[in-house]
PDB file of N, CA and C in Angstrom:
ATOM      1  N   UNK A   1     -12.237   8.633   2.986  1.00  0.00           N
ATOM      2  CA  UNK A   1     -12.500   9.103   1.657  1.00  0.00           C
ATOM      3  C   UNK A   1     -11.867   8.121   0.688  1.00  0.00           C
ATOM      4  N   UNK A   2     -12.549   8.194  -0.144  1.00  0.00           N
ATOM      5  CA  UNK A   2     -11.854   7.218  -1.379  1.00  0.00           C
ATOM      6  C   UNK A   2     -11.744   7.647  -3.446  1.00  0.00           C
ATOM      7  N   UNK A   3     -11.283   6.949  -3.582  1.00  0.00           N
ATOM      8  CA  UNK A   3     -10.757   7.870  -4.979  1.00  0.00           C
ATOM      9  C   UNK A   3     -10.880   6.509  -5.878  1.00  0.00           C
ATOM     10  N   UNK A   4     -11.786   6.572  -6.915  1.00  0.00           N
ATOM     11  CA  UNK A   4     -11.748   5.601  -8.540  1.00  0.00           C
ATOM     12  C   UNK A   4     -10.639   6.217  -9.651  1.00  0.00           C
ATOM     13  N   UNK A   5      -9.689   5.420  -9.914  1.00  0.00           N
ATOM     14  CA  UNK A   5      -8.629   5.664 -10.838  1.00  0.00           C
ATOM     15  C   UNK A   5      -8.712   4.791 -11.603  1.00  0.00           C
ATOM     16  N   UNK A   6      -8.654   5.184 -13.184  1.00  0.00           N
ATOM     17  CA  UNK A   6      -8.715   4.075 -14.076  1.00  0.00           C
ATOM     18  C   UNK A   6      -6.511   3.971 -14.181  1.00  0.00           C
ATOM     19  N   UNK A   7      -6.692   2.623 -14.027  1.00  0.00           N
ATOM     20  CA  UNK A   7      -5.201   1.898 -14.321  1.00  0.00           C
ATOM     21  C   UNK A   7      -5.297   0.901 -15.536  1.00  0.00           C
ATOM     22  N   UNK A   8      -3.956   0.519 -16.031  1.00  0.00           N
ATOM     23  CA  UNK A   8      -4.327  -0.245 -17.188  1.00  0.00           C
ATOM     24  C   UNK A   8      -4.855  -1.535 -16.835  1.00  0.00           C
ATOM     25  N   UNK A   9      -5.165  -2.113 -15.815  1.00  0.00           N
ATOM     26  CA  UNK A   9      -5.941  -3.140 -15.178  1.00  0.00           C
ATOM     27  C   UNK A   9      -7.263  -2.765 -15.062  1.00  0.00           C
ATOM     28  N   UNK A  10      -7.930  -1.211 -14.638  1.00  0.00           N
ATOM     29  CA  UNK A  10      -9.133  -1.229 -14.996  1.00  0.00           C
ATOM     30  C   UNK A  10      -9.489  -0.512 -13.318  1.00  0.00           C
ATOM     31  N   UNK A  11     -10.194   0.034 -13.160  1.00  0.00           N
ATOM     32  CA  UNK A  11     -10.681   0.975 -12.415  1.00  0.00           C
ATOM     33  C   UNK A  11      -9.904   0.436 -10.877  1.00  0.00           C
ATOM     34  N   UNK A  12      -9.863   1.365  -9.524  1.00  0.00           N
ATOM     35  CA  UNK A  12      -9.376   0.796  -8.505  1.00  0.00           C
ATOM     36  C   UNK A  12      -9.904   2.009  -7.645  1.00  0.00           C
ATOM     37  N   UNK A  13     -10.756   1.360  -6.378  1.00  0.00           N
ATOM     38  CA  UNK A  13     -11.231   2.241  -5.357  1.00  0.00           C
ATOM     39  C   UNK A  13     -10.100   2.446  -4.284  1.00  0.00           C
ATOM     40  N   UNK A  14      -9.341   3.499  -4.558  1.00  0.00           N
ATOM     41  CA  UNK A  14      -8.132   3.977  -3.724  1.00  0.00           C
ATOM     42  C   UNK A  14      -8.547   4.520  -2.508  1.00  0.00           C
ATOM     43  N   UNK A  15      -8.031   3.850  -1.384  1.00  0.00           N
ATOM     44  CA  UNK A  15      -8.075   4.326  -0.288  1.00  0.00           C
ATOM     45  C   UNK A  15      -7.210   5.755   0.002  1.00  0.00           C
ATOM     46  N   UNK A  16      -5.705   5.089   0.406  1.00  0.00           N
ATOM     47  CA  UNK A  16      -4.961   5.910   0.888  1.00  0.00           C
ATOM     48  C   UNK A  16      -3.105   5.790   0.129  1.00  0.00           C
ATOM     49  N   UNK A  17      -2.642   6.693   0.311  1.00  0.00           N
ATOM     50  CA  UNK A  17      -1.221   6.755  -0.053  1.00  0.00           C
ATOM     51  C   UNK A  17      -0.426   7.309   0.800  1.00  0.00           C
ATOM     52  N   UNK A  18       0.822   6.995   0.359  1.00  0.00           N
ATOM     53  CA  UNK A  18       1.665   7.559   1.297  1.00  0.00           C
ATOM     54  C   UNK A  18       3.100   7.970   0.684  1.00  0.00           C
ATOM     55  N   UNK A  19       4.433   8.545   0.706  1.00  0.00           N
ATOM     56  CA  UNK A  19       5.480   8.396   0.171  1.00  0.00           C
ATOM     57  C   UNK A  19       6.364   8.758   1.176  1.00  0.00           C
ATOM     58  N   UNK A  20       7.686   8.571   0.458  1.00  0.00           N
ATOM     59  CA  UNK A  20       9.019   8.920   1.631  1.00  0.00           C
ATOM     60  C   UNK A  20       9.312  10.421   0.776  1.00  0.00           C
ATOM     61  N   UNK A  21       9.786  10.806   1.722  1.00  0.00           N
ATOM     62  CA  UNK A  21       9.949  12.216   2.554  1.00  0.00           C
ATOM     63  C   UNK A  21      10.835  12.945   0.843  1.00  0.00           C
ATOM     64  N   UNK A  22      11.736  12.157  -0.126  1.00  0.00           N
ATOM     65  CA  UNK A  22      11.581  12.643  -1.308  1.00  0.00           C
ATOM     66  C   UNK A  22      10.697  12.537  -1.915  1.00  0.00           C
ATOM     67  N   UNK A  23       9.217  11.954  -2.092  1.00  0.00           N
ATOM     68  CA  UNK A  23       8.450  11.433  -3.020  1.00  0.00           C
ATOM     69  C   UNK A  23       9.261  10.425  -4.058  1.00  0.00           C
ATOM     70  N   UNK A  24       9.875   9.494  -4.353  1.00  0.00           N
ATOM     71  CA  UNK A  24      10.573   8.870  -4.904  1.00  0.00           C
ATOM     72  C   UNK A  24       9.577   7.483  -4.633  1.00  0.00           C
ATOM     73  N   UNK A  25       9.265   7.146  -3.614  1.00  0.00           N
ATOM     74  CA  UNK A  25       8.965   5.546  -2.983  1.00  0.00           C
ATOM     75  C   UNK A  25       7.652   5.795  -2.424  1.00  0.00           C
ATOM     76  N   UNK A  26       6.535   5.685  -3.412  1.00  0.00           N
ATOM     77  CA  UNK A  26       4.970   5.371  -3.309  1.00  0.00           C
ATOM     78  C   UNK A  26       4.502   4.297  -2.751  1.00  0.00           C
ATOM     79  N   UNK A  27       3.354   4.335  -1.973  1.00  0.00           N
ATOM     80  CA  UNK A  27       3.036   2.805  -1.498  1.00  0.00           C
ATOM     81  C   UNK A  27       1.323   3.523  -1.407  1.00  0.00           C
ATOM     82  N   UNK A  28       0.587   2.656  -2.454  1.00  0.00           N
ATOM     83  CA  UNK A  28      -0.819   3.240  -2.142  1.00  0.00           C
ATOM     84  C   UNK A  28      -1.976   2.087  -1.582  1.00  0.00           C
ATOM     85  N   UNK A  29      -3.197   1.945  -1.404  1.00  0.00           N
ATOM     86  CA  UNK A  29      -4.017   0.339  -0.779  1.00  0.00           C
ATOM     87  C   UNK A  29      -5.315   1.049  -1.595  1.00  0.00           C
ATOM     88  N   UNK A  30      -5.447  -0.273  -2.092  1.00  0.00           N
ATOM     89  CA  UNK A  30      -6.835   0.291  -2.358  1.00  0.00           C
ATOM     90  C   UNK A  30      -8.198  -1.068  -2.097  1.00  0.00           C
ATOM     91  N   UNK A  31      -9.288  -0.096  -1.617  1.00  0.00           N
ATOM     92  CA  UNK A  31     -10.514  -1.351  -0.761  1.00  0.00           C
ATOM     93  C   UNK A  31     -10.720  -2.588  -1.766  1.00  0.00           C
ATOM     94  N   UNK A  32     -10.891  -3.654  -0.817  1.00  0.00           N
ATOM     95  CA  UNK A  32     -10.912  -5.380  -1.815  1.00  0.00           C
ATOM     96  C   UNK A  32      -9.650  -4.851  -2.547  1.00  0.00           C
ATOM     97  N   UNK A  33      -8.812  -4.742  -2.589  1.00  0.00           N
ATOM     98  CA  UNK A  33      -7.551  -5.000  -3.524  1.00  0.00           C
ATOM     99  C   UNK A  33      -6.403  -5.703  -2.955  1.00  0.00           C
ATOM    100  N   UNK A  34      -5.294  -4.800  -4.071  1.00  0.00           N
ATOM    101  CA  UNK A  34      -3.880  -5.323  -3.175  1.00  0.00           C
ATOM    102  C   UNK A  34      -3.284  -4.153  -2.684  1.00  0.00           C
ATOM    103  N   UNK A  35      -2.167  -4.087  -2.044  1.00  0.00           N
ATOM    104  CA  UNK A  35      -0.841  -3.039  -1.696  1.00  0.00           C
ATOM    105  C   UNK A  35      -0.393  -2.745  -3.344  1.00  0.00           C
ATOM    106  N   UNK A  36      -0.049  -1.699  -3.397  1.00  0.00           N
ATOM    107  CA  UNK A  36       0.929  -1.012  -4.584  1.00  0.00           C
ATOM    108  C   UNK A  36       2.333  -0.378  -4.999  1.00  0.00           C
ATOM    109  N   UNK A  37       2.575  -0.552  -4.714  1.00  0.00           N
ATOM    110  CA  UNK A  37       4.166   0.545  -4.832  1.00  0.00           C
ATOM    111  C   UNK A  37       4.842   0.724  -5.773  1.00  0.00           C
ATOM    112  N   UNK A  38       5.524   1.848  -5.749  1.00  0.00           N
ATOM    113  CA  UNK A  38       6.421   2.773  -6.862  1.00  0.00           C
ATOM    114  C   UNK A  38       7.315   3.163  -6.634  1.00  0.00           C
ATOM    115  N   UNK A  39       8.656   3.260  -7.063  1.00  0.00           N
ATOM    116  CA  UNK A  39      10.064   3.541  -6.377  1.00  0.00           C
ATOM    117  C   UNK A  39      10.258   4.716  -7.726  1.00  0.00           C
ATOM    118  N   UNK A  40       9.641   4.734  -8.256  1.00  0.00           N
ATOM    119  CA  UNK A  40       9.590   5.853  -9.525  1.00  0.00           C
ATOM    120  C   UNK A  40       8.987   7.199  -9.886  1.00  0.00           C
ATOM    121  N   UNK A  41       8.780   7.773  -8.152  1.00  0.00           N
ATOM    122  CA  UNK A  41       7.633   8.472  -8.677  1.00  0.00           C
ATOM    123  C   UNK A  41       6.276   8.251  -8.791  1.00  0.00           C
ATOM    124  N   UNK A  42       5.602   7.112  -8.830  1.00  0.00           N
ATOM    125  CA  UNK A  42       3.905   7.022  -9.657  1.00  0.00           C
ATOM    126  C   UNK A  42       4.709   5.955 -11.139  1.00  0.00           C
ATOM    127  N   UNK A  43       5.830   6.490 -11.578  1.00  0.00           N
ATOM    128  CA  UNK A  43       5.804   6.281 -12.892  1.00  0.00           C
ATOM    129  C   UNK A  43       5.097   4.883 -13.384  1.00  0.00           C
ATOM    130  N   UNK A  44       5.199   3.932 -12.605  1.00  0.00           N
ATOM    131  CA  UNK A  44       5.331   2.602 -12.676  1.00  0.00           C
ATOM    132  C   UNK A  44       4.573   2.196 -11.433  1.00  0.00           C
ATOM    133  N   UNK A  45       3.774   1.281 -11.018  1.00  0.00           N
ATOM    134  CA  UNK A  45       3.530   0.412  -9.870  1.00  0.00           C
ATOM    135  C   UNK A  45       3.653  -0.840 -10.467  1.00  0.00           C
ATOM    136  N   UNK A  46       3.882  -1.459  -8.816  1.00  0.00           N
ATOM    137  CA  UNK A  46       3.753  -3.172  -9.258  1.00  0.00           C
ATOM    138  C   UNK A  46       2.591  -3.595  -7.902  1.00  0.00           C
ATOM    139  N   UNK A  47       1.642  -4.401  -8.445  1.00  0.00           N
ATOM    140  CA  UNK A  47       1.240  -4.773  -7.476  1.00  0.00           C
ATOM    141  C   UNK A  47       1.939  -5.931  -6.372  1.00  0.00           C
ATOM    142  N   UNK A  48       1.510  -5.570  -5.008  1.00  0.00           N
ATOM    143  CA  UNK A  48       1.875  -6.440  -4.403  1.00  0.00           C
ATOM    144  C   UNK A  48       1.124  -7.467  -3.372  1.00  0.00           C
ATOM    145  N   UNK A  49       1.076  -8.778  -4.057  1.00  0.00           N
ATOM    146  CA  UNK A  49       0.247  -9.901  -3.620  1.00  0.00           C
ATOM    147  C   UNK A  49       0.518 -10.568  -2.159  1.00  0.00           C
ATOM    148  N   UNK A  50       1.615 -10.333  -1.692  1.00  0.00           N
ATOM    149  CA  UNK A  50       2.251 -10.981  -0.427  1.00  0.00           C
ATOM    150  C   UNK A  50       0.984 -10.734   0.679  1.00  0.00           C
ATOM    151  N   UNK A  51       0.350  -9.394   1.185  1.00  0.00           N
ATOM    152  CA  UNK A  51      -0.443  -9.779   1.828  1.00  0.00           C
ATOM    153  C   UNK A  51      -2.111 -10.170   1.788  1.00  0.00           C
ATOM    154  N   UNK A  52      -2.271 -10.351   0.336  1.00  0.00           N
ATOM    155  CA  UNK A  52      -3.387 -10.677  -0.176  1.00  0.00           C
ATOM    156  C   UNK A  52      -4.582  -9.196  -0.364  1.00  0.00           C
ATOM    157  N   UNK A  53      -5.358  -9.855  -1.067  1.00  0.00           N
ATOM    158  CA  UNK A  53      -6.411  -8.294  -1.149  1.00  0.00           C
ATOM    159  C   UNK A  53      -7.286  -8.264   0.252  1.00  0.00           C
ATOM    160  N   UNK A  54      -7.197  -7.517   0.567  1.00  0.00           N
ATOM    161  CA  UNK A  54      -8.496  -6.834   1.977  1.00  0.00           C
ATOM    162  C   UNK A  54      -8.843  -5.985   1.721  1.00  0.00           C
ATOM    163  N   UNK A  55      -9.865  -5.384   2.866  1.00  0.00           N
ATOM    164  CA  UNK A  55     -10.222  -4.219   2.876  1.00  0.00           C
ATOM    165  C   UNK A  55      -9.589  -2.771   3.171  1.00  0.00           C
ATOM    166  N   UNK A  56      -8.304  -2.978   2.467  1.00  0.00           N
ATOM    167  CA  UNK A  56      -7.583  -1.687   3.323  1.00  0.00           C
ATOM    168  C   UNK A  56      -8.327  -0.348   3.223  1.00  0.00           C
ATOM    169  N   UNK A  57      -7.700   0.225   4.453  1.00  0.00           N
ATOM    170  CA  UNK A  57      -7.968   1.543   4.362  1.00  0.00           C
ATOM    171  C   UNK A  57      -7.527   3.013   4.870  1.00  0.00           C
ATOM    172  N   UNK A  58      -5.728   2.284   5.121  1.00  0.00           N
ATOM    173  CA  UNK A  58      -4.607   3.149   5.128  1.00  0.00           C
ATOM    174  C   UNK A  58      -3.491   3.087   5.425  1.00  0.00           C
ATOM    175  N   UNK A  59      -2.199   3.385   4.548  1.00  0.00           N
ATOM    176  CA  UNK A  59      -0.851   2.905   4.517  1.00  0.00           C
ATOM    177  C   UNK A  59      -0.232   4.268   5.084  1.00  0.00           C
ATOM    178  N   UNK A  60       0.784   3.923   5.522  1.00  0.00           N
ATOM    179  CA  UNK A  60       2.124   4.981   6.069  1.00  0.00           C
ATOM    180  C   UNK A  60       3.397   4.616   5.834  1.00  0.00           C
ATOM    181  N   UNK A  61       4.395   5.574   5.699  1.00  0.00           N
ATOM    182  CA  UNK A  61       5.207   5.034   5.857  1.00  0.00           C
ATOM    183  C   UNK A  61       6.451   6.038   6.525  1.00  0.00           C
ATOM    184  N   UNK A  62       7.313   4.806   6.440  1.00  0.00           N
ATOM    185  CA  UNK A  62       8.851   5.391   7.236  1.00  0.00           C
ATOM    186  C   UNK A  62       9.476   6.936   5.911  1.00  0.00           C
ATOM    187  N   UNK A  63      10.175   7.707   6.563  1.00  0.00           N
ATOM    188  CA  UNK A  63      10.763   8.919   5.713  1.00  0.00           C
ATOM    189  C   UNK A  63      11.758   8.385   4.254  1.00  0.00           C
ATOM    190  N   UNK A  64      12.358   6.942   4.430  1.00  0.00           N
ATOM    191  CA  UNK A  64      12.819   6.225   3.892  1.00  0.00           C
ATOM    192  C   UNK A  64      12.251   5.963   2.300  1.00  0.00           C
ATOM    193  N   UNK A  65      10.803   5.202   2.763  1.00  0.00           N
ATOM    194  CA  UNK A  65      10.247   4.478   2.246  1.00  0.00           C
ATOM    195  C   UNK A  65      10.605   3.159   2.284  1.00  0.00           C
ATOM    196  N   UNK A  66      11.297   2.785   3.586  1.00  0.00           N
ATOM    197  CA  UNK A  66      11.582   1.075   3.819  1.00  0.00           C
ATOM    198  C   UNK A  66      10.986   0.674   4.161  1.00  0.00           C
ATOM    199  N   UNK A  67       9.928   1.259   5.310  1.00  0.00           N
ATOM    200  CA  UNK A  67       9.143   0.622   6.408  1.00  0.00           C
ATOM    201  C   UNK A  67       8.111   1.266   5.821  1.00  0.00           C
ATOM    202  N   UNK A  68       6.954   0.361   5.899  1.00  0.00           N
ATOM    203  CA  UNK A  68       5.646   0.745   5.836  1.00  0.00           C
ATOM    204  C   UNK A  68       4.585   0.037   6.734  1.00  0.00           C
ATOM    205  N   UNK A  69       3.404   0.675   6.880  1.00  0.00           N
ATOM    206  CA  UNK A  69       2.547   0.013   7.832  1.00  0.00           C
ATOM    207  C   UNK A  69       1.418   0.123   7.264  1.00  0.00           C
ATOM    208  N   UNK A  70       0.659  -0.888   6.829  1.00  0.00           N
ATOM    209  CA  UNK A  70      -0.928  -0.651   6.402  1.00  0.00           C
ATOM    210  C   UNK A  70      -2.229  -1.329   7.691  1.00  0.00           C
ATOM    211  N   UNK A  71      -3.537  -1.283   7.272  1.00  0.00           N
ATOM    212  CA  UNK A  71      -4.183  -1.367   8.158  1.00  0.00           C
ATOM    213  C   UNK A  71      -5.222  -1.609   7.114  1.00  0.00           C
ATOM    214  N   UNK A  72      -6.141  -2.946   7.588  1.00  0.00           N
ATOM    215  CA  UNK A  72      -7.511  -3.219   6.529  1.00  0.00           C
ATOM    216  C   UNK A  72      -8.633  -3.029   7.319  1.00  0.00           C
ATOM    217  N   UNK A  73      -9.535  -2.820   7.316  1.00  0.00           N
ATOM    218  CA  UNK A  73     -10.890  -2.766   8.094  1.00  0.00           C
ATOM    219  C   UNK A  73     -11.149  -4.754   8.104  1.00  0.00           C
ATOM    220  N   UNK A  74     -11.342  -4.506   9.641  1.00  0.00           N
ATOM    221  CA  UNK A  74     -11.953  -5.485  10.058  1.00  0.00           C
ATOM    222  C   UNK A  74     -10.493  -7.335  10.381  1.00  0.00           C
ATOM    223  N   UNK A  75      -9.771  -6.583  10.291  1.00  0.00           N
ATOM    224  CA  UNK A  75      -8.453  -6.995   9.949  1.00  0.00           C
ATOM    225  C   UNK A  75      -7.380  -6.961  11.076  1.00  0.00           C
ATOM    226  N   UNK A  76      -6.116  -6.644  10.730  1.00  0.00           N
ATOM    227  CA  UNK A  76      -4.805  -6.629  11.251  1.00  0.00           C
ATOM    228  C   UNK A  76      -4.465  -5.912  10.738  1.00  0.00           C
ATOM    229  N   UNK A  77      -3.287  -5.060  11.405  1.00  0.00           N
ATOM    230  CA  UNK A  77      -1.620  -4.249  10.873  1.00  0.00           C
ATOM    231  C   UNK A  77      -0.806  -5.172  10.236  1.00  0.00           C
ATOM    232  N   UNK A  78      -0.506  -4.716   9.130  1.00  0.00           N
ATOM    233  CA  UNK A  78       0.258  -5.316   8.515  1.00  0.00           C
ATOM    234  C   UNK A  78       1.677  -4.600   8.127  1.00  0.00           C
ATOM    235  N   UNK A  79       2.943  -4.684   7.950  1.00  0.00           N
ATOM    236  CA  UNK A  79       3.932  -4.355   8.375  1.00  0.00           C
ATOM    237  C   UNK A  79       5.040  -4.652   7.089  1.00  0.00           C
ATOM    238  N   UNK A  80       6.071  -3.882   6.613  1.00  0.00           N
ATOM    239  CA  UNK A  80       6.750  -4.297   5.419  1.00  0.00           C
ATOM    240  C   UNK A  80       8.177  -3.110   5.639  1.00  0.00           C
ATOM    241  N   UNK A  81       8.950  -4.021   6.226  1.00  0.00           N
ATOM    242  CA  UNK A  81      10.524  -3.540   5.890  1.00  0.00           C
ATOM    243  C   UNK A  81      11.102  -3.915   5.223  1.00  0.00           C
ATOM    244  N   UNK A  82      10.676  -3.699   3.693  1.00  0.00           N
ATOM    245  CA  UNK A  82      11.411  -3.949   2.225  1.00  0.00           C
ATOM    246  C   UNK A  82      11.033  -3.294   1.126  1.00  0.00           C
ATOM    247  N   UNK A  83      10.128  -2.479   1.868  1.00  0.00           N
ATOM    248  CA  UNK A  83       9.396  -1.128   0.452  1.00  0.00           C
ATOM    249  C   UNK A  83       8.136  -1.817   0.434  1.00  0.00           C
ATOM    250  N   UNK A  84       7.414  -3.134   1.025  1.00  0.00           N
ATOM    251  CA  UNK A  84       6.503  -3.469   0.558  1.00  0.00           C
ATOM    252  C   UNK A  84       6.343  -4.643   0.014  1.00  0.00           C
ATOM    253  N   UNK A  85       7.883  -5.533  -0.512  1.00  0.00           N
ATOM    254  CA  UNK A  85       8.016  -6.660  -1.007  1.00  0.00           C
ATOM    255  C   UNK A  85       7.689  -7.827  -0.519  1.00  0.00           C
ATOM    256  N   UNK A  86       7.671  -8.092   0.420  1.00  0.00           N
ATOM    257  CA  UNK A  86       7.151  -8.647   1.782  1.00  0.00           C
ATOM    258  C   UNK A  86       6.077  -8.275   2.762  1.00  0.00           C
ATOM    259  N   UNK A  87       4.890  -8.412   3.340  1.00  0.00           N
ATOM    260  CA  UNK A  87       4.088  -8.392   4.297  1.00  0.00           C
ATOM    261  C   UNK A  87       3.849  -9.089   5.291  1.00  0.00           C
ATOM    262  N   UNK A  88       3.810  -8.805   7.115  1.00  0.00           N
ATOM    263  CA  UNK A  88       3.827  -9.452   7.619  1.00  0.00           C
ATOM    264  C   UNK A  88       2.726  -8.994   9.007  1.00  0.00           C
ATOM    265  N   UNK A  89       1.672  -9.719   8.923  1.00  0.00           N
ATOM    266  CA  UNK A  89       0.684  -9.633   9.943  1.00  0.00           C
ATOM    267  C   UNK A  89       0.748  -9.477  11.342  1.00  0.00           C
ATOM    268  N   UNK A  90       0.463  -8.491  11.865  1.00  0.00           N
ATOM    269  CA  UNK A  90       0.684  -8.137  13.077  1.00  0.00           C
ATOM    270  C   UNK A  90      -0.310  -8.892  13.815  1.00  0.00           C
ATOM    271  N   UNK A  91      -0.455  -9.700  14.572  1.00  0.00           N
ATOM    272  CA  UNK A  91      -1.457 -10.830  15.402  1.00  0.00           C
ATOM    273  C   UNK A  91      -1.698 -10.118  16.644  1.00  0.00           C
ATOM    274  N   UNK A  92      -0.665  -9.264  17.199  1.00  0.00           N
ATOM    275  CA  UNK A  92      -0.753  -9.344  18.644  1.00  0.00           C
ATOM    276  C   UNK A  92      -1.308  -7.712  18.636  1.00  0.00           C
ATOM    277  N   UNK A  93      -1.920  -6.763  17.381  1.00  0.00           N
ATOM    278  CA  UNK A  93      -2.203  -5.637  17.949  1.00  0.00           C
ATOM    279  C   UNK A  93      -3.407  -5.839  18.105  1.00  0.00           C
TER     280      UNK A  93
END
């Protein structure tokens, strides 16, 4: 399933979201885009370019919100123990 949200950048076909176990630490993907995250609630995102735009089409994460794991169609696991600040391609799944 997917979701159109207008952002102040301008519309975004949202895949999936996820948060830690307070809701405090957001991490959302949305298809042809980038990774997103929020340590605020929603209040704020920043996009995040590290693993480039794909086709994602679903993030998880640790209870934390340290670890996260996304997944793009047609792609690789991609992997982030830093909230997201960093991405790192899983080759061998």
């Amino acid at each position: 399933m997917n979701w159109a949200f207008e952002t102040s950048e301008g519309a975004r076909n949202w895949y999936s979201i996820t948060s830690s176990s307070d809701g405090t630490k957001l991490a959302a993907v949305a298809n042809v885009d980038y990774i997103y995250t929020s340590s605020e609630y929603g209040a704020t995102w920043t996009e995040q370019t590290n693993a480039g735009p794909r086709a994602w089409t679903s993030i998880t994460s640790s209870s934390d919100g340290i670890n996260l794991a996304a997944v793009a169609n047609g792609d690789y696991i991609y992997t982030s123990s830093d909230s997201g600040q960093t991405w790192t391609q899983q080759t061998s799944a």
